[in-house]
Protein backbone atom coordinates (compact mmCIF):
# COMPACT_ATOMS: atom_id res chain seq x y z
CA UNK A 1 14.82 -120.37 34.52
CA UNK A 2 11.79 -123.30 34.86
CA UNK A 3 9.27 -124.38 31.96
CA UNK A 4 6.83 -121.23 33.14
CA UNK A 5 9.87 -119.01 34.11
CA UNK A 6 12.35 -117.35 31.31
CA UNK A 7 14.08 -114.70 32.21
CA UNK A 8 14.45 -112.65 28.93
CA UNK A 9 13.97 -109.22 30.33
CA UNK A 10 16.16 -106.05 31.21
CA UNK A 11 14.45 -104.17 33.88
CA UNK A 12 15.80 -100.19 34.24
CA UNK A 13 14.59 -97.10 35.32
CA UNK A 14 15.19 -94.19 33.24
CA UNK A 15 13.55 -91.31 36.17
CA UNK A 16 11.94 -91.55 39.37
CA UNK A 17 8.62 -90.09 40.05
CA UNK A 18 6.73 -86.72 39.25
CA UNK A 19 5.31 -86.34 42.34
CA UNK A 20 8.58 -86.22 44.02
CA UNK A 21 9.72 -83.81 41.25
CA UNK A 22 12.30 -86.58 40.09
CA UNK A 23 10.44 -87.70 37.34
CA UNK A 24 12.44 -87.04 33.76
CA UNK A 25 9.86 -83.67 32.18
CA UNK A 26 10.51 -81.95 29.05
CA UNK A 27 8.56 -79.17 30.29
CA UNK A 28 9.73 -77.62 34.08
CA UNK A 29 8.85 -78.23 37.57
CA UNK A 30 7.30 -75.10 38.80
CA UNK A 31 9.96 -73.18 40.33
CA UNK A 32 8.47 -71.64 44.12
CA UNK A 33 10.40 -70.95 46.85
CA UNK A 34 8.25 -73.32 49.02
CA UNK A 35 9.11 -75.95 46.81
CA UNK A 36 12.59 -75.23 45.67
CA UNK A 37 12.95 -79.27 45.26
CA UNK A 38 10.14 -79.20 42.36
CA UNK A 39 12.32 -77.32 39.50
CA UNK A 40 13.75 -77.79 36.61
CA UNK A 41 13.59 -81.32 34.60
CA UNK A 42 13.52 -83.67 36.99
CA UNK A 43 16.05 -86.86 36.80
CA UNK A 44 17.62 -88.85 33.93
CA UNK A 45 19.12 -91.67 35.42
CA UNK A 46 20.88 -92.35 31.66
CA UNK A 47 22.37 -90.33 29.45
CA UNK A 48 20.96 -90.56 25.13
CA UNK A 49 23.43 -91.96 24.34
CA UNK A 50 23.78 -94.87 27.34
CA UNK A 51 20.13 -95.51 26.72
CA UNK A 52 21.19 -95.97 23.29
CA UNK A 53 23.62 -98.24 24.19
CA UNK A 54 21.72 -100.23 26.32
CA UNK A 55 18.96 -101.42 24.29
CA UNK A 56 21.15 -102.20 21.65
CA UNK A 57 23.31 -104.54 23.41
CA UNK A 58 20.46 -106.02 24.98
CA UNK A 59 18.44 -106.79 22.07
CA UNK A 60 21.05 -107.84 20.23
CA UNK A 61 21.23 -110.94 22.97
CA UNK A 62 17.57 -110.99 22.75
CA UNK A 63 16.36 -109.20 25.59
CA UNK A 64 13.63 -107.10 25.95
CA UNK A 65 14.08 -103.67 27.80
CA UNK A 66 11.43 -102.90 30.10
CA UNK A 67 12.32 -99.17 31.41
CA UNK A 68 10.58 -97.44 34.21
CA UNK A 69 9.12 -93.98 32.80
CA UNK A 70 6.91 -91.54 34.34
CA UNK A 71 7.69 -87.88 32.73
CA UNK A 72 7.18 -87.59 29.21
CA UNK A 73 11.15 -86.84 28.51
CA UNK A 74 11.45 -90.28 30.28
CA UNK A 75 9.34 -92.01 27.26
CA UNK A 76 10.81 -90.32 24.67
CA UNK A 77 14.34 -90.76 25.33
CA UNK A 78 12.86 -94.65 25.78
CA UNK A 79 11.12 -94.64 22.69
CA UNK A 80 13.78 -92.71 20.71
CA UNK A 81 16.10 -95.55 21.84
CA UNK A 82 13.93 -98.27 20.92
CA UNK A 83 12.91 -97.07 17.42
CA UNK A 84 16.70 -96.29 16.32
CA UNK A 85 18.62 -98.68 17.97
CA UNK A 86 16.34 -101.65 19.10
CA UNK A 87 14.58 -104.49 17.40
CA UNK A 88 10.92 -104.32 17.05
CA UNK A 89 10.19 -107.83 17.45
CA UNK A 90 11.33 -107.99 20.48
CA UNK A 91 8.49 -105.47 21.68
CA UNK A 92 10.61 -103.74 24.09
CA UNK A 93 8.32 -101.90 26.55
CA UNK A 94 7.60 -98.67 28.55
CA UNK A 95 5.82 -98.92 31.90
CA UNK A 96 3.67 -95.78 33.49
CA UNK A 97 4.18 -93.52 30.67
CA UNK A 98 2.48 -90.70 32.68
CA UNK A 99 2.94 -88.12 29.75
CA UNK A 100 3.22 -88.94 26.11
CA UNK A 101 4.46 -86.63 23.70
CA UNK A 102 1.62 -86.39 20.98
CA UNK A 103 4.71 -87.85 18.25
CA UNK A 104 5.59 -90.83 20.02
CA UNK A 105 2.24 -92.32 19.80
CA UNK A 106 2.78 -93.08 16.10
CA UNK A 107 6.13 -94.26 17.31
CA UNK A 108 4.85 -96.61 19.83
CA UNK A 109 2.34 -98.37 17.47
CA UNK A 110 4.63 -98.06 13.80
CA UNK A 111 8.09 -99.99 16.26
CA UNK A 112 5.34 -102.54 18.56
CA UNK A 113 6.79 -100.60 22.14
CA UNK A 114 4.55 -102.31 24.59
CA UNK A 115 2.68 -100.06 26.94
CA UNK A 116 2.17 -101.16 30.72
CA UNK A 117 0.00 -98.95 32.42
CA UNK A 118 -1.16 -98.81 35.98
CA UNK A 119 -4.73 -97.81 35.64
CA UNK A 120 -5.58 -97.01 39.48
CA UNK A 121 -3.42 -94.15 39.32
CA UNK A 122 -6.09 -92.81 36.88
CA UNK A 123 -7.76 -91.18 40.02
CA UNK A 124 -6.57 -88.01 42.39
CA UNK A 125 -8.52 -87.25 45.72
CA UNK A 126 -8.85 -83.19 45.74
CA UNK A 127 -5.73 -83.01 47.98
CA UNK A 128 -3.56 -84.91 45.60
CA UNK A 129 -4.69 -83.09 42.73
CA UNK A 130 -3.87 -79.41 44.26
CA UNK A 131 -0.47 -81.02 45.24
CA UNK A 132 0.31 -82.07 41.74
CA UNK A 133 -0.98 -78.65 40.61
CA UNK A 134 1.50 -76.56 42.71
CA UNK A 135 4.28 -78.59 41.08
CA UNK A 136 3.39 -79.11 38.15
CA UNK A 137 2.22 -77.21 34.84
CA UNK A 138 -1.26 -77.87 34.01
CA UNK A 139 -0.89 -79.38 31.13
CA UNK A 140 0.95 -81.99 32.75
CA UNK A 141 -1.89 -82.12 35.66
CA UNK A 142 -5.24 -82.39 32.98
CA UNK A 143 -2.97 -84.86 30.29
CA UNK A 144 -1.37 -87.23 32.61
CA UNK A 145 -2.44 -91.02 32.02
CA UNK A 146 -4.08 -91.67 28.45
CA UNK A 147 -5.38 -94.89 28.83
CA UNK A 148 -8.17 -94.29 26.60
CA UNK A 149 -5.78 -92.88 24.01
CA UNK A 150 -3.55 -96.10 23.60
CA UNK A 151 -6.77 -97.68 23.21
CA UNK A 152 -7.85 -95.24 20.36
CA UNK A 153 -4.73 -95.45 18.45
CA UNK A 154 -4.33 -99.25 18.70
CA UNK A 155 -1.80 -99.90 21.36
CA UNK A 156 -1.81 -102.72 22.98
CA UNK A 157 -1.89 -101.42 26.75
CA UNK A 158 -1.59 -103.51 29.26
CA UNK A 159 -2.31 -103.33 32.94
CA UNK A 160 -0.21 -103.38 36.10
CA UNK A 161 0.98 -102.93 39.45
CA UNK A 162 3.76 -101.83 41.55
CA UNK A 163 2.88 -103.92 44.84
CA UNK A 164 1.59 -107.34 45.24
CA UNK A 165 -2.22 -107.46 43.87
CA UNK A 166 -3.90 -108.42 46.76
CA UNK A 167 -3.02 -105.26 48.24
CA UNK A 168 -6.76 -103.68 47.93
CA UNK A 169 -5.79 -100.70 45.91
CA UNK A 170 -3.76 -102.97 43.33
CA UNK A 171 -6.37 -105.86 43.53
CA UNK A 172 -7.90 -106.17 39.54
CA UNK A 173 -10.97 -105.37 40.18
CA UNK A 174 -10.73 -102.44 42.14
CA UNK A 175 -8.29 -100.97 39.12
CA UNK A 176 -11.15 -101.97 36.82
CA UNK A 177 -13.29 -99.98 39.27
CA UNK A 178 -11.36 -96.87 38.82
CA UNK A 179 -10.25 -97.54 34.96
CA UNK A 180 -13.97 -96.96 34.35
CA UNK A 181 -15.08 -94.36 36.54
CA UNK A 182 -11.93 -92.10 37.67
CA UNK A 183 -13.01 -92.13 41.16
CA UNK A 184 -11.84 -93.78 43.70
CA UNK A 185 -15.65 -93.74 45.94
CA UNK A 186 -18.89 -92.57 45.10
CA UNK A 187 -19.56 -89.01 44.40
CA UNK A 188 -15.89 -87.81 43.68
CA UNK A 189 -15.36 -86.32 40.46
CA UNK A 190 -13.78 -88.09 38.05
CA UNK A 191 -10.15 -86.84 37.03
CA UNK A 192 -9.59 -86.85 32.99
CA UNK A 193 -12.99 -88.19 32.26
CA UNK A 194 -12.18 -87.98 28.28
CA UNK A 195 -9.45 -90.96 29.26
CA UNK A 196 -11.53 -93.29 31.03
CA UNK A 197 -12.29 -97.18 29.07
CA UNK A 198 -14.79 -99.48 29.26
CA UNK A 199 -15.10 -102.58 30.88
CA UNK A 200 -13.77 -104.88 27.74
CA UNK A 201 -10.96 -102.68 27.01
CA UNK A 202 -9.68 -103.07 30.64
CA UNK A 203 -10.12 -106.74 30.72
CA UNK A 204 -8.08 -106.52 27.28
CA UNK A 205 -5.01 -104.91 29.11
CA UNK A 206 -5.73 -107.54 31.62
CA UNK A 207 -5.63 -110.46 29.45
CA UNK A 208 -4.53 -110.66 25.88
CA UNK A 209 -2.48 -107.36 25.64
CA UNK A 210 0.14 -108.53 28.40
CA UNK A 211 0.21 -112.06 26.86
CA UNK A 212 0.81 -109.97 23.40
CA UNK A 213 3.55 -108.20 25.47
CA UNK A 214 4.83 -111.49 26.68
CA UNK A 215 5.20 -113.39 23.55
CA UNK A 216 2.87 -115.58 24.83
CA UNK A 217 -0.34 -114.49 22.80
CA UNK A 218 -0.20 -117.47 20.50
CA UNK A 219 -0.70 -119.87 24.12
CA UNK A 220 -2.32 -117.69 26.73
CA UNK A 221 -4.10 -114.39 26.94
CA UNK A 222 -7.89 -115.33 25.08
CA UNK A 223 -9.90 -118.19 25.53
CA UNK A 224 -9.37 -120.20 22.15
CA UNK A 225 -9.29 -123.96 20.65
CA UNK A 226 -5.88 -124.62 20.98
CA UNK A 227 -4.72 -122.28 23.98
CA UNK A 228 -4.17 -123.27 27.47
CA UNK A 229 -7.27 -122.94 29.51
CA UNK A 230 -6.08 -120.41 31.97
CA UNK A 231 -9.19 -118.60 33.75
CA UNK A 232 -10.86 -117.33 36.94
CA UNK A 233 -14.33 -117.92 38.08
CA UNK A 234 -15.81 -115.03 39.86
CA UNK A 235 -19.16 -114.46 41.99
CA UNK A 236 -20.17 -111.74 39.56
CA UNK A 237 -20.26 -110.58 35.99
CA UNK A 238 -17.90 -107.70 35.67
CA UNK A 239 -19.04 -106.61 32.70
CA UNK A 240 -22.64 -105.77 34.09
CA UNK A 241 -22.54 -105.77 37.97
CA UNK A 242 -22.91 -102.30 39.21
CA UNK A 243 -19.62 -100.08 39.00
CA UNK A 244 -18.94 -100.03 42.47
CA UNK A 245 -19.30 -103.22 43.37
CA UNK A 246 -16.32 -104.27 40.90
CA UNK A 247 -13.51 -103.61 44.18
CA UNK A 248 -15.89 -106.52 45.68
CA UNK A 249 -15.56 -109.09 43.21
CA UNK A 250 -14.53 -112.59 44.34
CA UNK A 251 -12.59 -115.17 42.55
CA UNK A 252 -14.20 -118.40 43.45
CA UNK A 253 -11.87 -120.20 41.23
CA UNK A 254 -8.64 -120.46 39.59
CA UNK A 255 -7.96 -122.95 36.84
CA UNK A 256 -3.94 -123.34 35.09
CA UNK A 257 -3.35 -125.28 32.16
CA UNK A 258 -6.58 -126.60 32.47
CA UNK A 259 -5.83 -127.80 36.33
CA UNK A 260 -7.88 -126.14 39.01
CA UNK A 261 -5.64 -124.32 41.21
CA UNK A 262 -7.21 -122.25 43.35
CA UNK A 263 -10.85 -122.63 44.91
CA UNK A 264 -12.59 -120.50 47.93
CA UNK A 265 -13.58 -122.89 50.86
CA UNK A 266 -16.86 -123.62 51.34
């Protein structure tokens, strides 16, 4: 623990992945011999009433669960645990969320469950997609990440990554890039266009909405009198550039707490 690090979190992981068919589904796998792997529910790695037990022990000492979920039995057995036995101050939170039963919505916003999303997944090259297709039932192919619908229902989504962000495919930009269009290049079509956000609302789940998630929206998060001036100066105006030239954006420079941090050399 330091003055910018606090260590109030309890990281788990409820299931593994859909497209390994370990992912936790209330619906099935499909079930072909090819793919004998791919049936059934997937994985719970905890039990109800563990879960249960988890988050109540930890938010009684006052940390927050963040729990790895990608099937939508995953984020119900989180949210069912959170609601019932957690606090809601303590905003626990669900990360990937790749289903979401159409219930635990009101759930999510009614108990403040954070939502941590990441948004370049909202994309599937035609091979991927006719992968996730033979494994999966359609409805859990064509309803997979609602980014759009947290935003309609006012839940404060945030975004993130699995790998370091200057990775290319994790860099900010380039998930604002496919956040907006669904694609992942020019002239691919875009996978649940009805889901896609705009510009703002992406650079709201970049900024504010994980300092919300944080506890740290009253410091951090917006630009306002009385906040610490935490910002990036790029080479171009997300907000109008052209789409595709969002993955290209530069930071020029990097200012903490007021104090310049970062600058490109010139």
């Amino acid at each position: 623990q330091s003055s910018h690090v606090h260590p109030d979190y309890l990281k788990l992981f409820m299931d593994g992945c859909t497209e390994m068919g370990t992912g936790f589904l209330l619906g099935k796998y499909s079930n072909s011999p090819v793919d004998s792997i791919f049936s059934g529910h997937g994985t719970a790695l905890w039990t109800k009433e563990d879960m249960d037990t988890l988050v109540y022990l930890a938010n009684q000492k006052d940390l927050t669960v963040h729990t790895h979920a990608m099937g939508d039995g995953a984020a119900h057995r989180c949210v069912d645990s959170y609601v019932h036995f957690g606090k809601d101050e303590l905003r626990n939170c669900i990360v990937h969320l790749r289903n979401v039963c159409k219930e635990d919505f009101a759930l999510i916003k009614e108990h403040d469950i954070a939502v941590s999303s990441n948004m370049n997944w909202h994309c599937f090259t035609a091979g991927q997609a006719s992968a996730f297709e033979r494994i999966l039932p359609k409805p859990y192919c064509n309803e997979a990440y609602p980014m759009k619908s947290f935003f309609d229902k006012d839940i404060l989504v945030s975004q993130c990554t699995d790998t370091p962000a200057d990775n290319g495919i994790n860099y900010p930009f380039y998930c604002m890039q496919v956040a907006v269009t669904g694609t992942y290049e020019p002239g691919m079509d875009a996978w649940q266009p009805e889901e896609l956000i705009d510009r703002h609302q992406f650079l709201q789940a970049m900024t504010y909405n994980g300092a919300w998630q944080l506890h740290l929206e009253k410091d951090r998060g917006s630009i306002e009198a009385g906040k610490y001036a935490d910002f990036v100066i790029l080479d171009k105006d997300v907000l109008t550039c052209d789409v595709q030239d969002l993955s290209n954006v530069l930071v020029l420079k990097t200012f903490f707490e007021g104090q310049e941090v970062f600058s490109v050399k010139q």
